[in-house]
Protein backbone atom coordinates (compact mmCIF):
# COMPACT_ATOMS: atom_id res chain seq x y z
CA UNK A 1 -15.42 -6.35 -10.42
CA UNK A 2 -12.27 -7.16 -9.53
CA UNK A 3 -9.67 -5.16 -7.97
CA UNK A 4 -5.83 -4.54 -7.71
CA UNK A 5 -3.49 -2.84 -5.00
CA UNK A 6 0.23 -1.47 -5.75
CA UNK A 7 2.97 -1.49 -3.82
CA UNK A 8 4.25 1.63 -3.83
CA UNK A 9 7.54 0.23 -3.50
CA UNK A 10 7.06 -0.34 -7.33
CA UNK A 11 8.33 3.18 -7.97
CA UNK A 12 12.04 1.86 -6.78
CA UNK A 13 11.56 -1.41 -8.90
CA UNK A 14 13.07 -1.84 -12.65
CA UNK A 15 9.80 -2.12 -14.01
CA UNK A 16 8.91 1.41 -13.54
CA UNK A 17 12.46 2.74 -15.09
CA UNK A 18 10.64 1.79 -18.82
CA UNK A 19 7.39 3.00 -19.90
CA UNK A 20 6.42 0.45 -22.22
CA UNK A 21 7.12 -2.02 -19.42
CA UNK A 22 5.90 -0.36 -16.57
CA UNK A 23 2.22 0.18 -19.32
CA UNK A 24 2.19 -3.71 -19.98
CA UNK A 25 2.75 -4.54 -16.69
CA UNK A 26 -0.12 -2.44 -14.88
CA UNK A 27 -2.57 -2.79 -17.68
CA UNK A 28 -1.78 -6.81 -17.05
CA UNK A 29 -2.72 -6.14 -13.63
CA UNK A 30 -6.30 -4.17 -14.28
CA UNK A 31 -7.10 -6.86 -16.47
CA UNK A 32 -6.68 -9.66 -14.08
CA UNK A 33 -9.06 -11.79 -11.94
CA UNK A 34 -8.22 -13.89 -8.88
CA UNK A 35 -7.64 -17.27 -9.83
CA UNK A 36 -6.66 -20.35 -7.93
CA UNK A 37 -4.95 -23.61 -9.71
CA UNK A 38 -4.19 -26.74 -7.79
CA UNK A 39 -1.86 -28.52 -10.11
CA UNK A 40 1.08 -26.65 -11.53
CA UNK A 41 0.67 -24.59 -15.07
CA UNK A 42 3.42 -24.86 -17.88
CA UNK A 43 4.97 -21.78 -18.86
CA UNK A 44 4.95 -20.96 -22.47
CA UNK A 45 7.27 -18.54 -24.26
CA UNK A 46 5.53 -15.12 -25.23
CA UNK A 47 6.16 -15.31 -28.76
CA UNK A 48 6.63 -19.01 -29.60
CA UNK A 49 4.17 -21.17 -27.25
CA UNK A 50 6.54 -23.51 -26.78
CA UNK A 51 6.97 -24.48 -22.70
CA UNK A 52 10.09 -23.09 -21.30
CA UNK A 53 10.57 -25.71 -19.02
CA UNK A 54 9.10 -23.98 -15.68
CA UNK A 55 5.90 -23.58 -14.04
CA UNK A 56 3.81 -21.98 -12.03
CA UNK A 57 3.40 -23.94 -8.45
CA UNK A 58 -0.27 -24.10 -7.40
CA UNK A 59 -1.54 -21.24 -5.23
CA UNK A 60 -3.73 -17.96 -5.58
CA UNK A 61 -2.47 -15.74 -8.52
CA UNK A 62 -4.39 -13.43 -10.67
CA UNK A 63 -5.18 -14.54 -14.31
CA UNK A 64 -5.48 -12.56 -17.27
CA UNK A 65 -7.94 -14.11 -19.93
CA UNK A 66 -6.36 -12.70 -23.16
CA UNK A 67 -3.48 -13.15 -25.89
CA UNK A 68 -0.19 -10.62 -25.57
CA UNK A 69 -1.16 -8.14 -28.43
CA UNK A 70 -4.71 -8.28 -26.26
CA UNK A 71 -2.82 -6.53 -23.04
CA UNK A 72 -0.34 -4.57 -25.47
CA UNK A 73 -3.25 -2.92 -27.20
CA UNK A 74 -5.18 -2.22 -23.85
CA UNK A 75 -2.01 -0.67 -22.52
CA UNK A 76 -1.88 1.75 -25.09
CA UNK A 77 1.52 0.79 -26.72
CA UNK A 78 1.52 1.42 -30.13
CA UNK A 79 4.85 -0.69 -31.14
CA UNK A 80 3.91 -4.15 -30.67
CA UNK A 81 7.54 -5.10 -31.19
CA UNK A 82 8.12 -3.45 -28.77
CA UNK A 83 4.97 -4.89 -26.26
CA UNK A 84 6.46 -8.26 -27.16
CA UNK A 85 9.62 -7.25 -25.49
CA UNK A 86 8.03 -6.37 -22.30
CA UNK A 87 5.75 -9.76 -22.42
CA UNK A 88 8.92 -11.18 -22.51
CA UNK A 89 10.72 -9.20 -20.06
CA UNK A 90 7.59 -9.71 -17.65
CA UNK A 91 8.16 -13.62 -17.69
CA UNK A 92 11.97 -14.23 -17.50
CA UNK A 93 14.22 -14.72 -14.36
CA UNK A 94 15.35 -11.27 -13.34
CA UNK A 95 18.89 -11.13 -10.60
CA UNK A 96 17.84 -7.55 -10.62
CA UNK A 97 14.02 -7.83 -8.92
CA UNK A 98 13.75 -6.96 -5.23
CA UNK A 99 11.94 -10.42 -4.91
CA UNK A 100 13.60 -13.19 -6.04
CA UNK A 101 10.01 -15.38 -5.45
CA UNK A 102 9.56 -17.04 -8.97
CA UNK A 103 13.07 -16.01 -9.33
CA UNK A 104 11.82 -12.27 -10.04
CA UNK A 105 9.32 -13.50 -13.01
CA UNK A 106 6.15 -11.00 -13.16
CA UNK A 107 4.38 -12.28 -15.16
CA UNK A 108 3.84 -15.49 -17.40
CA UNK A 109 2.27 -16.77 -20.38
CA UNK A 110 0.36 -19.96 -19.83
CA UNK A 111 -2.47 -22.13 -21.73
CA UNK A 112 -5.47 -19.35 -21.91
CA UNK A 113 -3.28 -16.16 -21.22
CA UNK A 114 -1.12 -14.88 -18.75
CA UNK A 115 -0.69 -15.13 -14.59
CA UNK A 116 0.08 -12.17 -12.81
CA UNK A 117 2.08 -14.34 -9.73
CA UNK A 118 2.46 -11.55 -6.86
CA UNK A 119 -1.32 -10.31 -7.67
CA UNK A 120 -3.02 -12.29 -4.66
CA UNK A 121 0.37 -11.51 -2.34
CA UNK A 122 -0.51 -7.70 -2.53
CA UNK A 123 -3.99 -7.76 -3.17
CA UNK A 124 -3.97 -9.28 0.22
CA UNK A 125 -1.42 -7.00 1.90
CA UNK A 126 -3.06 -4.07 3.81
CA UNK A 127 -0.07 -2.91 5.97
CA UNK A 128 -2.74 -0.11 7.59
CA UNK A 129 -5.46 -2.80 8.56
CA UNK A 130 -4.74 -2.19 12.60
CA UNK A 131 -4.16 1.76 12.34
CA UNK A 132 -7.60 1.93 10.41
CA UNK A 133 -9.56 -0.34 12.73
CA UNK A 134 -8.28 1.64 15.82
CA UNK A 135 -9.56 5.09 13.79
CA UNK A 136 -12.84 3.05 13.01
CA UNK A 137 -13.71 1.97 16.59
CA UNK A 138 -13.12 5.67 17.68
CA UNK A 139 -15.38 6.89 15.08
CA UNK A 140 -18.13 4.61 15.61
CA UNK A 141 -17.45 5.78 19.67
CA UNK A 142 -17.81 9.20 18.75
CA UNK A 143 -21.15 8.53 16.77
CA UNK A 144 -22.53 7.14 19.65
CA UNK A 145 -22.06 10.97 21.76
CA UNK A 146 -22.76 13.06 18.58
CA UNK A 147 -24.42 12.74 15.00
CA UNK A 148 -20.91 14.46 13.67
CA UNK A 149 -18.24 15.03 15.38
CA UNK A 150 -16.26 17.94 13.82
CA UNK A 151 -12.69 17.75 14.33
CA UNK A 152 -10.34 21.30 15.59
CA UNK A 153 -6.63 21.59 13.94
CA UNK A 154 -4.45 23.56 14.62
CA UNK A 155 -4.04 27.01 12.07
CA UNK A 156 -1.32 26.56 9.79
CA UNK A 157 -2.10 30.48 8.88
CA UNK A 158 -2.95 33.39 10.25
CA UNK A 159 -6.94 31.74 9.58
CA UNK A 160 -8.55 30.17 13.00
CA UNK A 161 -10.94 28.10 13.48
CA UNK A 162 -10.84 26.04 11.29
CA UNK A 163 -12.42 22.03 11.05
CA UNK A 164 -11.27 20.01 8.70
CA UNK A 165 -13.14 16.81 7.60
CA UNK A 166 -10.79 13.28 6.89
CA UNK A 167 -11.30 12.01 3.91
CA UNK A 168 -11.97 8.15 4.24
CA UNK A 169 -10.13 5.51 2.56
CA UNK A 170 -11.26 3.05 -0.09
CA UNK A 171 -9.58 0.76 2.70
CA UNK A 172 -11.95 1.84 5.26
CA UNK A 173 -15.33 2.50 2.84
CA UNK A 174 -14.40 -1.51 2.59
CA UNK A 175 -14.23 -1.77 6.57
CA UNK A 176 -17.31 -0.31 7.16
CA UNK A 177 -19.09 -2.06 4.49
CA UNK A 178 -18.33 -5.63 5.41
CA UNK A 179 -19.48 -4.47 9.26
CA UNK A 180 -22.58 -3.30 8.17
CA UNK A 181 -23.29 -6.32 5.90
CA UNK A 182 -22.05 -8.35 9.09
CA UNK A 183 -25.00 -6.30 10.87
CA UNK A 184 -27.54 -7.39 8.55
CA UNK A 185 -26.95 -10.98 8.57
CA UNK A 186 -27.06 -11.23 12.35
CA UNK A 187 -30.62 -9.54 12.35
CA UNK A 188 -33.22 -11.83 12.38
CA UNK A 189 -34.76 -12.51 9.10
CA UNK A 190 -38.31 -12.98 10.18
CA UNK A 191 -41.11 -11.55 12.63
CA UNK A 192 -42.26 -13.76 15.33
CA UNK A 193 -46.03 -14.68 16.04
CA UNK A 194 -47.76 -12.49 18.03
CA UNK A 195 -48.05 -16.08 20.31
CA UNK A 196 -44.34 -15.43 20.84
CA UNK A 197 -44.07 -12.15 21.67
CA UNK A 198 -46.43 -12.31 24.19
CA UNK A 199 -44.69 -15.06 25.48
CA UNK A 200 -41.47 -13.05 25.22
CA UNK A 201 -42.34 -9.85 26.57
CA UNK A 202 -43.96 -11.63 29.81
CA UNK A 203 -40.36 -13.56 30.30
CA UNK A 204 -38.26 -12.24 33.21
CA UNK A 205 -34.96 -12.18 33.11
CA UNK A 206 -33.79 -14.34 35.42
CA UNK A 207 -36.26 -17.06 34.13
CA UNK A 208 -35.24 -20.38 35.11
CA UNK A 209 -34.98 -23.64 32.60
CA UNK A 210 -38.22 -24.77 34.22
CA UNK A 211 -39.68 -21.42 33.51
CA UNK A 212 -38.28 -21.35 30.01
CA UNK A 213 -39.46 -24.69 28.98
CA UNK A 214 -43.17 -23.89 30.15
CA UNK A 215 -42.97 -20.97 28.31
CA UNK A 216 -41.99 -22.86 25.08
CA UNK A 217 -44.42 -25.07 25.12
CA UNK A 218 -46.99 -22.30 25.67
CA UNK A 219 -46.06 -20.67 22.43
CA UNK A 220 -46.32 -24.14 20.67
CA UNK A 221 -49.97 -24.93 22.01
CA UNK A 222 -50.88 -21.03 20.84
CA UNK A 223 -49.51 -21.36 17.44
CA UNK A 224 -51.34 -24.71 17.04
CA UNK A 225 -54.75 -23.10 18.40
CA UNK A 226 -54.75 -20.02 17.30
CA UNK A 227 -58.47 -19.47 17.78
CA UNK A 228 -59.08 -21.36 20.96
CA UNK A 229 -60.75 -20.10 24.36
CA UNK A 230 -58.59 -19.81 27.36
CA UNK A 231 -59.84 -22.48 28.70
CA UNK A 232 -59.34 -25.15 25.99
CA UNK A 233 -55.75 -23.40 25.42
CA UNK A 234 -54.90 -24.05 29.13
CA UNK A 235 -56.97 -27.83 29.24
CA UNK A 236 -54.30 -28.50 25.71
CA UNK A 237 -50.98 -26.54 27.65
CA UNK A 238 -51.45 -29.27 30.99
CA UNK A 239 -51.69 -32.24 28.50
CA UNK A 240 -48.72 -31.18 26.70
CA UNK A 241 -46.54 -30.61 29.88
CA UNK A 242 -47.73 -34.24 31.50
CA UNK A 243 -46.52 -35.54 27.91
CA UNK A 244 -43.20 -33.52 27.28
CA UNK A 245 -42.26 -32.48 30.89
CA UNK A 246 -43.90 -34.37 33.45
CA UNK A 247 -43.59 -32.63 37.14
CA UNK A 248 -42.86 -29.05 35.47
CA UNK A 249 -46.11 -27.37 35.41
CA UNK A 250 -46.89 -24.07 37.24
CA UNK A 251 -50.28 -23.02 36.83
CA UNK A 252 -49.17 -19.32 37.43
CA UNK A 253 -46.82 -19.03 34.65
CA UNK A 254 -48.31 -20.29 32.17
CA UNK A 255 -51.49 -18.61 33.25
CA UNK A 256 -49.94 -15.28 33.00
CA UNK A 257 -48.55 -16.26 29.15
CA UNK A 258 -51.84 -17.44 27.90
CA UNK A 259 -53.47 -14.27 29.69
CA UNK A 260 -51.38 -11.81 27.51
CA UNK A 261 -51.42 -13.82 24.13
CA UNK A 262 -54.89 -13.74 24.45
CA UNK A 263 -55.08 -9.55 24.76
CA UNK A 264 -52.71 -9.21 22.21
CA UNK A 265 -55.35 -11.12 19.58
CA UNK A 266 -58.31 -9.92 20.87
CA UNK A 267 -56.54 -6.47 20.26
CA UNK A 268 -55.57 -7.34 16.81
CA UNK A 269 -59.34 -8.59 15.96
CA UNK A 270 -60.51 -4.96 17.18
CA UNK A 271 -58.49 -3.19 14.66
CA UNK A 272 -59.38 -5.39 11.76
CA UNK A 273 -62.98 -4.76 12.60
CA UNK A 274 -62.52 -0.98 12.93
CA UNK A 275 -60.18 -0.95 10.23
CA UNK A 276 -62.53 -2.99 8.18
């Protein structure tokens, strides 16, 4: 679902001075979607659908999939005379506007509907994005110390005592949702072997690339073997090193890795059997 935010400079802005245009106007806003066009978009007049002669540069607007009595009826305005006006209003140069991008047009009528032209500039805008952070990173701090972390202020009244709770932000509920989905992408998506995390947990670590590349190749002869003696595994881990890295073999390390792979599945074949 798409969203919208308002300036709330809009309260100083001509729009807001009418009701039926201010109505149009936000319900035009509700109703619209992101929407990107690479080639510029004819205006058409409101009432006539004939092009006025200017259009809409390419860029990221927000597009409104509907006719102008569609908007004027969702917006509640019962003259659509009236509605017309505003559509038309919405669309024209205005001198007046505090931005004179588009030369103060709103909001024009195009082939499938109408494009909202600031909706990506302040959909985008989030003039609190470095205050909230700064109150997120102390709040995840605090977490760390403490489950909840109530928060003293000072009385106002002749009550004391009293902890008040801050009421978080659509802004930051958005934060702290993209961090955690962040979070869950970076996990790893499956379990290893148990090959491997014998392997792993015998890895110290300040391992050298020698050391490391043994290892590897110990989990590969494991995983291809699973059901081989220590012997054979070991006989199958000295071939593989003479063929893949000649000169790096330590009979000690890898000793030590086969060793604890082969606990770990002897382990697991004694609770299938008891579990059995």
């Amino acid at each position: 679902m798409a969203f919208v935010k308002l300036d709330c400079g809009i309260l100083n802005s001509s729009v807001w001075a009418e009701s039926v245009l201010r109505d149009v106007f936000l319900t035009a806003l509700l109703m619209a979607e992101p929407y990107v066009t690479d080639t510029p978009l004819p205006q058409l007049h409101a009432r006539t659908m004939e092009p006025t002669g200017w259009d809409v540069p390419p860029g990221w607007y927000g597009f409104v999939p509907a006719a102008g009595i569609g908007i004027i009826r969702r917006a509640l305005v019962t003259n659509l005379e009236a509605g017309m006006d505003a559509l038309e209003r919405l669309g024209a140069p205005e001198p007046e506007s505090r931005s004179q991008e588009f030369e103060g047009r709103r909001l024009v009528r195009v082939d499938g509907g109408y494009v909202a032209l600031n909706f990506d500039k302040y959909r985008e805008r989030d003039l609190s994005s470095a205050d909230r952070q700064r109150r997120y990173r102390l709040r995840k701090a605090a977490e760390k110390q403490s489950h909840v972390t109530p928060v003293t202020v000072e009385p106002q009244s002749p009550v004391t005592n009293v902890t008040s709770r801050r009421i978080v932000t659509q802004a930051e509920a958005e934060a702290e949702a993209e961090a955690e989905v962040r979070t869950e992408k970076a996990a790893p998506q499956t379990a290893p072997s148990f090959q491997q995390e014998a392997v792993e947990k015998s890895k110290p670590n300040d391992e050298s690339p020698s050391k490391a590349l043994l290892r590897k190749l110990a989990y590969q002869v494991l995983d291809d073997n699973p059901t081989a003696e220590f012997a054979d595994l070991k006989n199958a881990l000295k071939d593989k090193c003479a063929r893949v890295a000649p000169g790096h073999y330590d009979a000690m390390i890898v000793g030590d890795a086969l060793e604890a792979t082969l606990r770990i599945r002897q382990l697991n074949v004694t609770k299938r059997k008891v579990g059995g």
